[in-house]
PDB file of N, CA and C in Angstrom:
ATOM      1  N   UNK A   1       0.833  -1.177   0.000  1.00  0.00           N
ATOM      2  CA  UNK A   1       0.000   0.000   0.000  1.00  0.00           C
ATOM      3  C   UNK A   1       0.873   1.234   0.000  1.00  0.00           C
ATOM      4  N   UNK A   2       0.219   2.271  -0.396  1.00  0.00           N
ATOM      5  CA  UNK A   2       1.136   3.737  -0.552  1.00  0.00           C
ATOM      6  C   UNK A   2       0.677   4.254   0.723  1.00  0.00           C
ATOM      7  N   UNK A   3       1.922   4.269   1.393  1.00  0.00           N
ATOM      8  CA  UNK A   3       1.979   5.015   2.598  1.00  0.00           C
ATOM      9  C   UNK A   3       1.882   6.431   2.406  1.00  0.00           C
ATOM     10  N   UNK A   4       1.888   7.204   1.325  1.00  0.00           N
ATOM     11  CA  UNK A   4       1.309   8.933   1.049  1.00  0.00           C
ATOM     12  C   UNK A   4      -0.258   8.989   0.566  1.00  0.00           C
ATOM     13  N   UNK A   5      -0.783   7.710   0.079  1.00  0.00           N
ATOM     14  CA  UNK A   5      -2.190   8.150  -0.044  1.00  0.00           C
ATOM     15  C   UNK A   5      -3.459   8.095   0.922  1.00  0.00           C
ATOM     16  N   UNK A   6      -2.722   7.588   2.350  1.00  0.00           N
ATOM     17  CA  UNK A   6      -4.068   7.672   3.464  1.00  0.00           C
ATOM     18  C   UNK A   6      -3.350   8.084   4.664  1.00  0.00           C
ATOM     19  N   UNK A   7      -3.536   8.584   5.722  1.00  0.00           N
ATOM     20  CA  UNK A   7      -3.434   8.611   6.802  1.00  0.00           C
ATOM     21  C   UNK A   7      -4.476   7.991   8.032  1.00  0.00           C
ATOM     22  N   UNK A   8      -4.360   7.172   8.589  1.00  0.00           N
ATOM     23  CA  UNK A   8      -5.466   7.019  10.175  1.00  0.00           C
ATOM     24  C   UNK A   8      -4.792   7.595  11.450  1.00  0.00           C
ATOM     25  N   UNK A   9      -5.989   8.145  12.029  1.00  0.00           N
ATOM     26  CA  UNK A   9      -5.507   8.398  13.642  1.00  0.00           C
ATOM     27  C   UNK A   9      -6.917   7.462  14.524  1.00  0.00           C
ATOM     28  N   UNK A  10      -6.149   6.869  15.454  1.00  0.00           N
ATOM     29  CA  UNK A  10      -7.041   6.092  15.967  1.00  0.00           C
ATOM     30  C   UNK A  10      -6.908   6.308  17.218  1.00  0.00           C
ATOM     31  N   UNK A  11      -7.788   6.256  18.263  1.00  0.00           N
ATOM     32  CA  UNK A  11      -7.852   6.393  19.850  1.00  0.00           C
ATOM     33  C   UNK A  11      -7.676   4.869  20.367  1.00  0.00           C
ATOM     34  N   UNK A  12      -7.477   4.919  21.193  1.00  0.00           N
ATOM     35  CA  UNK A  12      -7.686   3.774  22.362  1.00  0.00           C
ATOM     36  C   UNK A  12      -9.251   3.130  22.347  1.00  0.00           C
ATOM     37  N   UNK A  13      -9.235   1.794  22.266  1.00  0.00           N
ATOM     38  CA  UNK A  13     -10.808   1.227  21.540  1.00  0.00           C
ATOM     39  C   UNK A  13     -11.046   0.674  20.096  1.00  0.00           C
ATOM     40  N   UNK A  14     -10.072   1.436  19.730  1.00  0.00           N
ATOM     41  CA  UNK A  14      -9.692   0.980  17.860  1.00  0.00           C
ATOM     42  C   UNK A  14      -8.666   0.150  18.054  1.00  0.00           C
ATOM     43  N   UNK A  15      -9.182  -1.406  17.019  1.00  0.00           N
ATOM     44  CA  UNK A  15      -8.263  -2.423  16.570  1.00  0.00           C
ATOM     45  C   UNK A  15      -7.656  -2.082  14.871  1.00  0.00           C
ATOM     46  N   UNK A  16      -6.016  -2.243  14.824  1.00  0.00           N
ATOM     47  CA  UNK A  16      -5.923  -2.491  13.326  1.00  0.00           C
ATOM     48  C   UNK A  16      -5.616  -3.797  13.318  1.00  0.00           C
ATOM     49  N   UNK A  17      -6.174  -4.225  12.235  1.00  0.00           N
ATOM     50  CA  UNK A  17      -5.781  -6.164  12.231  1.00  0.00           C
ATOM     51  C   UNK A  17      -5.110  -6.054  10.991  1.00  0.00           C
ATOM     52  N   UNK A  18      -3.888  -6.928  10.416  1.00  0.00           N
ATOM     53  CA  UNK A  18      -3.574  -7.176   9.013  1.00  0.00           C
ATOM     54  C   UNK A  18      -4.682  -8.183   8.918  1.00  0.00           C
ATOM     55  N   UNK A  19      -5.073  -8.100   7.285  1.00  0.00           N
ATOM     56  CA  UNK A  19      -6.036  -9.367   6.758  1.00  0.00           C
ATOM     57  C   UNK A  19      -5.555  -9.261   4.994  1.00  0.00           C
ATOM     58  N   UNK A  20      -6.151 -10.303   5.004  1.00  0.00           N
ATOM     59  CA  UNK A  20      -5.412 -10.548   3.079  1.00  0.00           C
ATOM     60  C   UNK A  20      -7.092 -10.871   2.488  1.00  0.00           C
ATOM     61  N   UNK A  21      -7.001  -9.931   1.629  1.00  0.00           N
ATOM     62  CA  UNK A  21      -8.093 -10.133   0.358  1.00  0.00           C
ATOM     63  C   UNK A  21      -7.776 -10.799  -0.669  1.00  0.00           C
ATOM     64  N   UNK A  22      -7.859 -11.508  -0.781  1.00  0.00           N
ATOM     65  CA  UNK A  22      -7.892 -12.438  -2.517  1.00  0.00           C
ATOM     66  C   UNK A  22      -6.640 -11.974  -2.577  1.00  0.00           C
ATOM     67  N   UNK A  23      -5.564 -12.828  -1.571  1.00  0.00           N
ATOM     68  CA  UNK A  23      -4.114 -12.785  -1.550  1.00  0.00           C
ATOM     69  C   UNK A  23      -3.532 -11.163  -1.298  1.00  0.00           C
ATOM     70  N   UNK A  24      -3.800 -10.354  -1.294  1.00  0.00           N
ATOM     71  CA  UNK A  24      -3.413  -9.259  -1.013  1.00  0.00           C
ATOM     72  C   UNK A  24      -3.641  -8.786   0.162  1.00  0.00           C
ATOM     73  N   UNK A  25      -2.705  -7.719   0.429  1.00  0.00           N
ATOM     74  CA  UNK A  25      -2.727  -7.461   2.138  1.00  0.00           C
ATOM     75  C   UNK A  25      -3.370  -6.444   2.129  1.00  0.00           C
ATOM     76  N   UNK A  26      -4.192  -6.231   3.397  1.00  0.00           N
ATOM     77  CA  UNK A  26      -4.810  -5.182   3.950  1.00  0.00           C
ATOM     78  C   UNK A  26      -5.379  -4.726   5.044  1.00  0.00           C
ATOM     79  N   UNK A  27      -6.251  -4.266   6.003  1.00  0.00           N
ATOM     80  CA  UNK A  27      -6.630  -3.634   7.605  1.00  0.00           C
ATOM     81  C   UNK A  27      -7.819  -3.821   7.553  1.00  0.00           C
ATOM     82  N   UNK A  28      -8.137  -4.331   8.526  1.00  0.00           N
ATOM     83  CA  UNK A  28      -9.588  -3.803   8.792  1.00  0.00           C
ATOM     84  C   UNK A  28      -9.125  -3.521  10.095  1.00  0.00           C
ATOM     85  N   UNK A  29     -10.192  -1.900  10.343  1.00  0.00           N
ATOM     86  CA  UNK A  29      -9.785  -1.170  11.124  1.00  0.00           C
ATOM     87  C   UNK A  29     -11.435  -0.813  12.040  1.00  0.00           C
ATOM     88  N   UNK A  30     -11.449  -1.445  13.217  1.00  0.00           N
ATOM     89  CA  UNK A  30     -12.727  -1.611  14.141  1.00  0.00           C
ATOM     90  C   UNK A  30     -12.790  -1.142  15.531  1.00  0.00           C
ATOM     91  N   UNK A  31     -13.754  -0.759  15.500  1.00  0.00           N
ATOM     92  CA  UNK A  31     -13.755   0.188  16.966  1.00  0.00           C
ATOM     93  C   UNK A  31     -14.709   1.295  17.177  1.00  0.00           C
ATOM     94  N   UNK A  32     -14.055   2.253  18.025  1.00  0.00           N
ATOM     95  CA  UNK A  32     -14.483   3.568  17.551  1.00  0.00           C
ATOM     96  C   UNK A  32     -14.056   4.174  16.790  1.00  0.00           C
ATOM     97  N   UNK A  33     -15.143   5.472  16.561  1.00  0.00           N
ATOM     98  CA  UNK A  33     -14.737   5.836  15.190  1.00  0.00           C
ATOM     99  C   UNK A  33     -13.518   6.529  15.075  1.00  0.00           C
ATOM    100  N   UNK A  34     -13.185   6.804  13.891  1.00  0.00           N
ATOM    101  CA  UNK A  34     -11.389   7.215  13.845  1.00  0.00           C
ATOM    102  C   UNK A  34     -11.200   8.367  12.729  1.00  0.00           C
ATOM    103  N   UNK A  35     -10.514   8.847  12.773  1.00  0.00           N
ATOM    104  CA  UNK A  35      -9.846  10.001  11.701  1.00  0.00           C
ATOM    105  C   UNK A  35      -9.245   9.085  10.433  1.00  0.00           C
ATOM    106  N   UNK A  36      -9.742   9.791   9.118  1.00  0.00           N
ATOM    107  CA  UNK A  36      -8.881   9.334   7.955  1.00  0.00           C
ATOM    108  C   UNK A  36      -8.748  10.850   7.192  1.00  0.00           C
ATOM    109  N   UNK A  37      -7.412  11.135   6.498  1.00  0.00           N
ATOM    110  CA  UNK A  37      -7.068  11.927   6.011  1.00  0.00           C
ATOM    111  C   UNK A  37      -6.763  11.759   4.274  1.00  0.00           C
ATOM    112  N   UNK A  38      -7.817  12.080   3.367  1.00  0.00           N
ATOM    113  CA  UNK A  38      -7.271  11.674   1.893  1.00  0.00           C
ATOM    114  C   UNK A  38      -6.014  12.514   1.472  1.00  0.00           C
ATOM    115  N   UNK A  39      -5.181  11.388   0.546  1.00  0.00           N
ATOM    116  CA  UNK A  39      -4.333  12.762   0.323  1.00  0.00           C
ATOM    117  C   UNK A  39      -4.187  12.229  -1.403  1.00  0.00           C
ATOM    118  N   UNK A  40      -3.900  13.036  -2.353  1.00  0.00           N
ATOM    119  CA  UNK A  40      -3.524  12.684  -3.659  1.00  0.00           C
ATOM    120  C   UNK A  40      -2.674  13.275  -4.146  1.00  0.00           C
ATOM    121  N   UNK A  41      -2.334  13.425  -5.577  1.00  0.00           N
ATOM    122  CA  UNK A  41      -1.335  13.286  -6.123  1.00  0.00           C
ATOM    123  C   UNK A  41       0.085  13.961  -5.956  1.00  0.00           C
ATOM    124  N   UNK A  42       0.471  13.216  -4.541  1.00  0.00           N
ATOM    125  CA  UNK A  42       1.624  13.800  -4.190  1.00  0.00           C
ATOM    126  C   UNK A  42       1.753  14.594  -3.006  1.00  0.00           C
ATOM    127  N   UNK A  43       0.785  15.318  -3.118  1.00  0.00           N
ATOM    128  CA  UNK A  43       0.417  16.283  -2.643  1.00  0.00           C
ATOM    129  C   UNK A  43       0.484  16.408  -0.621  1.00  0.00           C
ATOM    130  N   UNK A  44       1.278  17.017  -0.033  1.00  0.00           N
ATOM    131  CA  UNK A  44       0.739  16.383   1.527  1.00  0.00           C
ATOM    132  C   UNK A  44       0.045  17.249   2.116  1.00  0.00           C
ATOM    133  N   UNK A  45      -1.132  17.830   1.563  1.00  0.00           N
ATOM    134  CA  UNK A  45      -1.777  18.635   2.301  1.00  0.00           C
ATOM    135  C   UNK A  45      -3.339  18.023   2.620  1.00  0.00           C
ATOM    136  N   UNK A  46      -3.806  18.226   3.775  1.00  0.00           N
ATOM    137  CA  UNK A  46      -5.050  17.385   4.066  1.00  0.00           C
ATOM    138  C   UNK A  46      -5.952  18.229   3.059  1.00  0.00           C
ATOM    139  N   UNK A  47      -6.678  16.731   2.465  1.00  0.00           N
ATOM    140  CA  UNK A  47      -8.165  17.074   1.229  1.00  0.00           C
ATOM    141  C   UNK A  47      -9.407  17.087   2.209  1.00  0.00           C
ATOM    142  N   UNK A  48      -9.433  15.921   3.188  1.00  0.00           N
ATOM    143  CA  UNK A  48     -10.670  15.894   3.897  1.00  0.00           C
ATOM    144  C   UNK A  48     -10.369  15.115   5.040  1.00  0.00           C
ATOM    145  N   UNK A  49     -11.462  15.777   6.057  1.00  0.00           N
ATOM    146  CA  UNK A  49     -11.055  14.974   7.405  1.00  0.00           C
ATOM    147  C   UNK A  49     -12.496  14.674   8.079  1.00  0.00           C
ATOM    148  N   UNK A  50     -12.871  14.193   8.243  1.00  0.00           N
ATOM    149  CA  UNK A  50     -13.840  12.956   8.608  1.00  0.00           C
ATOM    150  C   UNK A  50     -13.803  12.244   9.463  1.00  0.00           C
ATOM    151  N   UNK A  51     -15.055  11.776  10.785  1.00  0.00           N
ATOM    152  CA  UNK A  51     -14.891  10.351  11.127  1.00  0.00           C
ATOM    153  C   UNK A  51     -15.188   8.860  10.619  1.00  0.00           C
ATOM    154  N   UNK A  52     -14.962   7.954  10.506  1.00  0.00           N
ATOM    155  CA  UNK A  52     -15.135   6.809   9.615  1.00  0.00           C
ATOM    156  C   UNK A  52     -15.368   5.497  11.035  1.00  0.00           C
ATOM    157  N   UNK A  53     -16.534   4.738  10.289  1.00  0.00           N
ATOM    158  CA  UNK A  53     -16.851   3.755  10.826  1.00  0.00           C
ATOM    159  C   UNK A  53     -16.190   2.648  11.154  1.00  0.00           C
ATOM    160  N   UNK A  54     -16.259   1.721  10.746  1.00  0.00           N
ATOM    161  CA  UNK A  54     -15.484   0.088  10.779  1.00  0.00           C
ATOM    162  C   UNK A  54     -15.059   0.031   9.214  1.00  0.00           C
ATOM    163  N   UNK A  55     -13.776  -0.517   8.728  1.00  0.00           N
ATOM    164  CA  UNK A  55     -13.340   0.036   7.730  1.00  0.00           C
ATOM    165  C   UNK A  55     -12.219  -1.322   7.275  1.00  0.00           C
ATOM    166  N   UNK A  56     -12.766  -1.890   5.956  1.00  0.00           N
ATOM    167  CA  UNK A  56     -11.726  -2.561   5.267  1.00  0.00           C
ATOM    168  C   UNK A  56     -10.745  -1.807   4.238  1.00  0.00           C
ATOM    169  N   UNK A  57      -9.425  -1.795   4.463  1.00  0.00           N
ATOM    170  CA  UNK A  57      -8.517  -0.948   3.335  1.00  0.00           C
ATOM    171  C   UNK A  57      -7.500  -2.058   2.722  1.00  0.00           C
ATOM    172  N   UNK A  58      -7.595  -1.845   1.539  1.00  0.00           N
ATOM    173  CA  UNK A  58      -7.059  -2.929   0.723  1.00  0.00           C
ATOM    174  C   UNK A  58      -6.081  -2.782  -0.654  1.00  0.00           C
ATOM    175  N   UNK A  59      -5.185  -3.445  -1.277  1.00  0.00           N
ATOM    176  CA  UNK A  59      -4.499  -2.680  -2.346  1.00  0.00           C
ATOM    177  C   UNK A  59      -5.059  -4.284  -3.005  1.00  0.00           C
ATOM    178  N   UNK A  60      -4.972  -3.720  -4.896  1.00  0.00           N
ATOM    179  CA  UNK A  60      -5.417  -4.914  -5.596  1.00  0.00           C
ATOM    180  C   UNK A  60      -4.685  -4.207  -6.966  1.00  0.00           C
ATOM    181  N   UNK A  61      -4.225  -4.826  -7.565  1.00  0.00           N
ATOM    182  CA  UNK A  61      -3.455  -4.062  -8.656  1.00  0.00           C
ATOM    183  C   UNK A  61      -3.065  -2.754  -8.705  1.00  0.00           C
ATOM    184  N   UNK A  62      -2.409  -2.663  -7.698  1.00  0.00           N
ATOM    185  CA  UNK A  62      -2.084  -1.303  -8.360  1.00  0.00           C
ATOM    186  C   UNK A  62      -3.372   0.201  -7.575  1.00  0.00           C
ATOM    187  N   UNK A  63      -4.400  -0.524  -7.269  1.00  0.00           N
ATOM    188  CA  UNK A  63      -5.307   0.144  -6.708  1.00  0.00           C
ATOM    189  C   UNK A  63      -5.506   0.271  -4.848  1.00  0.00           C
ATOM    190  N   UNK A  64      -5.947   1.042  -4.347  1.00  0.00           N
ATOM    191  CA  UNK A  64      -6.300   0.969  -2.862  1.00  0.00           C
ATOM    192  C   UNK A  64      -7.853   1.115  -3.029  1.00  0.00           C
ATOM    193  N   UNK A  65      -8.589   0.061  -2.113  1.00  0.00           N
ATOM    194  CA  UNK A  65      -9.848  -0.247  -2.317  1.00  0.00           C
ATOM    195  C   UNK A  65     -10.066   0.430  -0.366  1.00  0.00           C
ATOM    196  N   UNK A  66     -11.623   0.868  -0.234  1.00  0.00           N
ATOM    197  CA  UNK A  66     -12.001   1.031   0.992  1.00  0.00           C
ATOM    198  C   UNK A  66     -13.163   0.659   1.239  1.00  0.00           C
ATOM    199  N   UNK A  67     -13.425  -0.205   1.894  1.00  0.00           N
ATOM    200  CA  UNK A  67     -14.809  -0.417   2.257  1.00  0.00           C
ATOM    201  C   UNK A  67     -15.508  -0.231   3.563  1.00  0.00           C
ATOM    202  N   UNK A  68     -16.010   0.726   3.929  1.00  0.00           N
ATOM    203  CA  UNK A  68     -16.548   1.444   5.287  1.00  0.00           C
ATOM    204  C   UNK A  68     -17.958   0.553   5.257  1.00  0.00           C
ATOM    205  N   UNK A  69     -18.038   0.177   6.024  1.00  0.00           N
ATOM    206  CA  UNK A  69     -19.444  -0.883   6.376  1.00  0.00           C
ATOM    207  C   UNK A  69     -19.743  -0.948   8.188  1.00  0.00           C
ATOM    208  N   UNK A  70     -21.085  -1.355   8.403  1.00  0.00           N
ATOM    209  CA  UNK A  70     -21.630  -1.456   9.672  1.00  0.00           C
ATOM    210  C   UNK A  70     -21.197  -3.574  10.026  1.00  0.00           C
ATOM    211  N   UNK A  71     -20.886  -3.824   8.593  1.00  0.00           N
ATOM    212  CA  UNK A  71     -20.932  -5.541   8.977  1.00  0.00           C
ATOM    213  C   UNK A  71     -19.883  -5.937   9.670  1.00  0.00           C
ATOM    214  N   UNK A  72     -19.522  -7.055  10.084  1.00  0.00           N
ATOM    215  CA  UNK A  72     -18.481  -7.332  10.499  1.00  0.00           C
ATOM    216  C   UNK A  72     -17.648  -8.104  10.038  1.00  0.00           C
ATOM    217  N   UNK A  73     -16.315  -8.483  10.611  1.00  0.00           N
ATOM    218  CA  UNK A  73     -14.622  -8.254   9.644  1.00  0.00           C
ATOM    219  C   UNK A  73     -15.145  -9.848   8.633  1.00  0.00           C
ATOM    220  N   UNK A  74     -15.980 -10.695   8.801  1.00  0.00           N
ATOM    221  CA  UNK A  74     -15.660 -11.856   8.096  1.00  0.00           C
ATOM    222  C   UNK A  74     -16.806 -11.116   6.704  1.00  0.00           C
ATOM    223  N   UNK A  75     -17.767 -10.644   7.067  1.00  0.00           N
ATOM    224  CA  UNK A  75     -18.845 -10.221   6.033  1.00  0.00           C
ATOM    225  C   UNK A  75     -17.923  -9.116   5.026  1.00  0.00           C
ATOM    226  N   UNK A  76     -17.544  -8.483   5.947  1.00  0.00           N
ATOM    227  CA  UNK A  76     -17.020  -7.273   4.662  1.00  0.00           C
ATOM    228  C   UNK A  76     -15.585  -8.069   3.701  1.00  0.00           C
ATOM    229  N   UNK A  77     -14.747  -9.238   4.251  1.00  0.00           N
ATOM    230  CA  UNK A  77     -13.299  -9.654   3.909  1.00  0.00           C
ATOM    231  C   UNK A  77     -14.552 -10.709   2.269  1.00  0.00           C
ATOM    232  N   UNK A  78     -15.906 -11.522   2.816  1.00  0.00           N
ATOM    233  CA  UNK A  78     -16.241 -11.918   1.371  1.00  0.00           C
ATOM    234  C   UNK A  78     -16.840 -10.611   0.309  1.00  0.00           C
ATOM    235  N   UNK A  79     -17.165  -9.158   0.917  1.00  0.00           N
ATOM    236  CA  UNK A  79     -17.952  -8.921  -0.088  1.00  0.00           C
ATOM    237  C   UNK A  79     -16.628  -8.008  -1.006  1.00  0.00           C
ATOM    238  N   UNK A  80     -15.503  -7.704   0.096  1.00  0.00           N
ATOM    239  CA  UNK A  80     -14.060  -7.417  -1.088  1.00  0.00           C
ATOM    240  C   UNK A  80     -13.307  -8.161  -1.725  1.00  0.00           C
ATOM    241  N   UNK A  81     -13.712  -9.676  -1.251  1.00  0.00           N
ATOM    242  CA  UNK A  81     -13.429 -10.582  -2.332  1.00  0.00           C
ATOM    243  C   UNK A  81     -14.286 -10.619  -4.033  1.00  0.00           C
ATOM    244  N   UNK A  82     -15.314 -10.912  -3.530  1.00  0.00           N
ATOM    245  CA  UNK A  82     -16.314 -10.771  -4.753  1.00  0.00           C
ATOM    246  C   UNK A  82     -15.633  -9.212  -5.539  1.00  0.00           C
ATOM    247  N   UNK A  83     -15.448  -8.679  -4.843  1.00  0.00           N
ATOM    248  CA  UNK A  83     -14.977  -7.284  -6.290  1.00  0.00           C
ATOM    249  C   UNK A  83     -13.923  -7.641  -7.460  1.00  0.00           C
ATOM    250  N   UNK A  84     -13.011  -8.403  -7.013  1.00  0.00           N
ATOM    251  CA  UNK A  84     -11.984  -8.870  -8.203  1.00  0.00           C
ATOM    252  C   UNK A  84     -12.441 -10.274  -9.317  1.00  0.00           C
TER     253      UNK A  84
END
């Protein structure tokens, strides 16, 4: 994953877990809610800042996938499988 295109800040109460999607690595990130910071092309200045729910983050070719959902870590790991 590109360590310049996301930032998290998480409190005490928030889990990050590694998990692998259809062989690829990625977080699901559960708890309370948490800070994410977009950032793009290059660029390090915060685009948007937000709280975010329970949260799968994932890389798949070349891409970073996010899936913010209320389900939990086994429901959301099949429905980011089904995307590839």
């Amino acid at each position: 994953m590109n360590a310049d295109a996301f930032t998290k800040i998480i409190e005490p109460g928030t889990k990050v877990e590694p998990v692998t999607v259809d062989g690829a690595r990625g977080y699901w990130i559960a708890g309370r809610p948490h800070a994410i910071f977009y950032r793009s092309g290059g660029d390090t200045s915060v685009e948007e800042l937000r709280l975010a729910g329970n949260v799968l983050i994932w890389e798949h070719d070349g891409l970073t996938f996010r899936l913010e959902t209320t389900a939990d870590r086994a429901t959301a790991l099949r429905i980011a499988a089904s995307t590839h």
